[in-house]
Protein backbone atom coordinates (compact mmCIF):
# COMPACT_ATOMS: atom_id res chain seq x y z
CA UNK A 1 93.68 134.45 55.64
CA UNK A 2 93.67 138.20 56.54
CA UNK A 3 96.20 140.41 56.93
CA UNK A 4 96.92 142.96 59.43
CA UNK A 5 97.22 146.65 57.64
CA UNK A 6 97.59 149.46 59.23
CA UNK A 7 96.20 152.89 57.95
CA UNK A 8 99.13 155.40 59.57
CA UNK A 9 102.41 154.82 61.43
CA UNK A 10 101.18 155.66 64.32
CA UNK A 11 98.21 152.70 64.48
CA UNK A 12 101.63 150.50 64.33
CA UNK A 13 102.83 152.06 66.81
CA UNK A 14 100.43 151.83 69.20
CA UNK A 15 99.84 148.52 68.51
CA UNK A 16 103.52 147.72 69.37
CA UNK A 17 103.42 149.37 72.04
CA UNK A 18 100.21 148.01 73.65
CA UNK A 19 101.47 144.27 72.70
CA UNK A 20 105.56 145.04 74.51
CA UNK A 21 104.16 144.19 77.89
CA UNK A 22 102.19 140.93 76.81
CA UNK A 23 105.14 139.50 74.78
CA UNK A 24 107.64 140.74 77.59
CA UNK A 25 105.21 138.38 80.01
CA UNK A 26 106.20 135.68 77.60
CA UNK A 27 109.82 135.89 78.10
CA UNK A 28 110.49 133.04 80.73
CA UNK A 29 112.89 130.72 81.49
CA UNK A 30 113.16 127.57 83.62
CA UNK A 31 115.09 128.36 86.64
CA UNK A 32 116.97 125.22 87.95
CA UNK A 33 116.81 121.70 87.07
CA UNK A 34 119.77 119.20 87.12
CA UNK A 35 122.12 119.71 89.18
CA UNK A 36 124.26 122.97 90.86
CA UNK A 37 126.34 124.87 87.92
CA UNK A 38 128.95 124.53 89.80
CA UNK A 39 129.11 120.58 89.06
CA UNK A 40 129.95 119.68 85.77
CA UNK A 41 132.12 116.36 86.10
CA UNK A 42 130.85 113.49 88.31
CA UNK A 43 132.04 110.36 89.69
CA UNK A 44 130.12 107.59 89.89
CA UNK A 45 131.59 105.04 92.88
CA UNK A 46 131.44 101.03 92.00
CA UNK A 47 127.64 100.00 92.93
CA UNK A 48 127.13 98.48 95.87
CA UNK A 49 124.46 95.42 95.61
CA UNK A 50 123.25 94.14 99.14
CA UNK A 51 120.90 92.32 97.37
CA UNK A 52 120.97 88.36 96.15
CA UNK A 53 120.36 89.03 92.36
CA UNK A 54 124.11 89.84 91.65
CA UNK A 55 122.76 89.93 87.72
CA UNK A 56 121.85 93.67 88.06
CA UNK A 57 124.59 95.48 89.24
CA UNK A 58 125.91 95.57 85.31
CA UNK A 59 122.76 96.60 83.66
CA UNK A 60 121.62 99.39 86.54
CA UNK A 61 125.53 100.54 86.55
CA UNK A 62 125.57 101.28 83.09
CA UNK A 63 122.08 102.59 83.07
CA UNK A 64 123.01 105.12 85.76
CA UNK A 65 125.96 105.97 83.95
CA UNK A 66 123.93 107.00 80.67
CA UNK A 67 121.28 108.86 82.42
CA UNK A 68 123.30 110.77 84.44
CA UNK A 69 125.60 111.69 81.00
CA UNK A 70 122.56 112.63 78.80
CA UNK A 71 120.07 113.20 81.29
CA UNK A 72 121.84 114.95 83.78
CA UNK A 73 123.52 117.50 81.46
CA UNK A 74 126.98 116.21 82.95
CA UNK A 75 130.62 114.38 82.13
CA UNK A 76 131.85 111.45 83.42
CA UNK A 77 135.22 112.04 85.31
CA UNK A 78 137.78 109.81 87.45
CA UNK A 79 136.97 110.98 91.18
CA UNK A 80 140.43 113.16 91.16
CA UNK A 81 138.83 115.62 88.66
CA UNK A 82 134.83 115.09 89.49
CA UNK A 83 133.06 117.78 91.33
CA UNK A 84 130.46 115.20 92.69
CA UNK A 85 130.43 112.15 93.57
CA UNK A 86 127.07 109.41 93.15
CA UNK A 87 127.17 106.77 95.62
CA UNK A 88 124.66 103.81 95.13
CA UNK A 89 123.55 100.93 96.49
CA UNK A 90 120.89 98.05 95.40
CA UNK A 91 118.87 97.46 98.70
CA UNK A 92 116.30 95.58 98.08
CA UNK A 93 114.86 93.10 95.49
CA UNK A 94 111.51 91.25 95.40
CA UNK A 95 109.87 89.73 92.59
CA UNK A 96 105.45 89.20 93.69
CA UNK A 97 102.48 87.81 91.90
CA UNK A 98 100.36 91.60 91.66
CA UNK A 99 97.56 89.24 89.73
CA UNK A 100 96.36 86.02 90.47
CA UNK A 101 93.58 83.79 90.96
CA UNK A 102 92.85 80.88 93.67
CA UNK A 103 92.56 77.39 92.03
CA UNK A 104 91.20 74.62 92.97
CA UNK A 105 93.82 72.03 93.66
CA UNK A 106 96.54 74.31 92.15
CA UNK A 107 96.67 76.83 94.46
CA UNK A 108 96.81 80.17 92.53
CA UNK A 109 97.49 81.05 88.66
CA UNK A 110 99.63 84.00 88.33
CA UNK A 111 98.99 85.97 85.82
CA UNK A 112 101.48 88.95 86.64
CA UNK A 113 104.29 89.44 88.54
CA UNK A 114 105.86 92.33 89.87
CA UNK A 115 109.29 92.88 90.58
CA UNK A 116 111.04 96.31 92.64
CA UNK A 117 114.34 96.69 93.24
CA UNK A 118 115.29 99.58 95.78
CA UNK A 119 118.45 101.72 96.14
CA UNK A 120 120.36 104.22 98.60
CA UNK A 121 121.60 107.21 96.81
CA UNK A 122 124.04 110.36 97.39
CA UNK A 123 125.04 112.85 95.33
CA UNK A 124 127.83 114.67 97.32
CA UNK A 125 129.27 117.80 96.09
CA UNK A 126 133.04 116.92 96.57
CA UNK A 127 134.62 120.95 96.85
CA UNK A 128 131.74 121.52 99.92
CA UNK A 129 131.64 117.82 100.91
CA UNK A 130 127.73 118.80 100.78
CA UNK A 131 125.07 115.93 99.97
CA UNK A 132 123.74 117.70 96.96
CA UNK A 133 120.91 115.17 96.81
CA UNK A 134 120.15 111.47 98.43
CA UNK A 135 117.13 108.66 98.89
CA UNK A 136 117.59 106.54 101.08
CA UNK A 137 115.01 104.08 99.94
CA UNK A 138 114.07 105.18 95.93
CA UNK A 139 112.65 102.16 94.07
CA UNK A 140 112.02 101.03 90.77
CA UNK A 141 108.96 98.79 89.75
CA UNK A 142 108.59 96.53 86.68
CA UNK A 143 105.65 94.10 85.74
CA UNK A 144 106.06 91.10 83.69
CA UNK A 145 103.63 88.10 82.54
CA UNK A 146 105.10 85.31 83.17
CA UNK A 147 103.21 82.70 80.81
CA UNK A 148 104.93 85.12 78.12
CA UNK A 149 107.93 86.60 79.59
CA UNK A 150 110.39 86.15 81.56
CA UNK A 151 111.33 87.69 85.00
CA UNK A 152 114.48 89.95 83.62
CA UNK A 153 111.67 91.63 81.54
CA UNK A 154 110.25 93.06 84.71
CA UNK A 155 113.97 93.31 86.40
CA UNK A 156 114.63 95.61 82.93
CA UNK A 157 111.60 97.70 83.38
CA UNK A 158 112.36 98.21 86.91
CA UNK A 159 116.15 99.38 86.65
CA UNK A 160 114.47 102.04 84.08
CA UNK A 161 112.02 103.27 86.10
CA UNK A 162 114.55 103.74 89.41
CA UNK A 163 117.06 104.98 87.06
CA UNK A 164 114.22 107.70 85.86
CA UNK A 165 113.90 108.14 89.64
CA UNK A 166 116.80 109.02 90.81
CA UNK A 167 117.68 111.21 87.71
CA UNK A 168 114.03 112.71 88.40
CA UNK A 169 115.13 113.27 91.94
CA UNK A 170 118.70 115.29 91.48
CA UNK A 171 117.16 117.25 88.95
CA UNK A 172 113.97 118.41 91.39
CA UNK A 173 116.20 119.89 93.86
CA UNK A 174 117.27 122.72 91.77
């Protein structure tokens, strides 16, 4: 390895000087992401599930609850001290064969299902009584094989990837 020397002060000089406005260049920062400053404590309102697989309102609850704490760069509050407030809803649930085959006097084999479950979601900034964020239709998919496993493997994988969703979704407003 080599080492920089420099014959006079002045060579060091100059060569400070000539790299100042490259390394200033390099001084950024991320402007934004999550949500307002002004919103440190949020509430998050009993789920809502319109749909018939009362099973996930637990598991997506508590999921939301964890992003939004560790993703989300927030607290948890009661609404009384919260500066927002996430509203949510389970819409929609359907669980599809995504890859079959026809069979002769069986019909089809399925050889994976896929199941997406949809929400509604607000995030309303309780001192302006502004919707901060909100999807009205954000959904989560999850595959599963069901010779091997079972259809809450896919229901799992889907609650992550709406919960990744909607955390992706406050934080890209800022």
């Amino acid at each position: 390895m080599t080492s920089l020397r420099f014959r006079r002060p002045i060579e060091w000089r100059a060569t400070v000087l000539l790299l100042l406005p490259t390394l200033a260049a390099c001084n950024y920062g991320f402007a934004g992401g999550g949500l307002p400053p002004s919103i440190n404590d949020v509430y998050v309102t009993p789920i809502e599930n319109l749909t018939t697989q009362f099973a996930l309102t637990e598991p997506f609850t508590l999921g939301l609850l964890d992003a939004v704490r560790g993703r989300l760069g927030v607290q948890l509050a009661a609404r009384e001290s919260a500066d927002a407030e996430i509203r949510a809803a389970l819409t929609r649930y359907s669980d599809q064969a995504s890859n079959f085959a026809g069979r002769e006097d069986v019909g089809a084999e399925v050889f994976q299902r896929r199941v997406i479950i949809t929400a509604r979601v607000e995030i309303v900034d309780l001192a302006s009584n502004e919707i901060v964020w909100s999807g009205s239709s954000v959904s989560g998919v999850g595959e599963y094989e069901p010779d091997t496993e079972s259809e809450e493997i896919g229901q799992e994988l889907a609650l992550e990837n709406l919960i990744q969703k909607i955390i992706d979704g406050a934080q890209s407003q800022w």
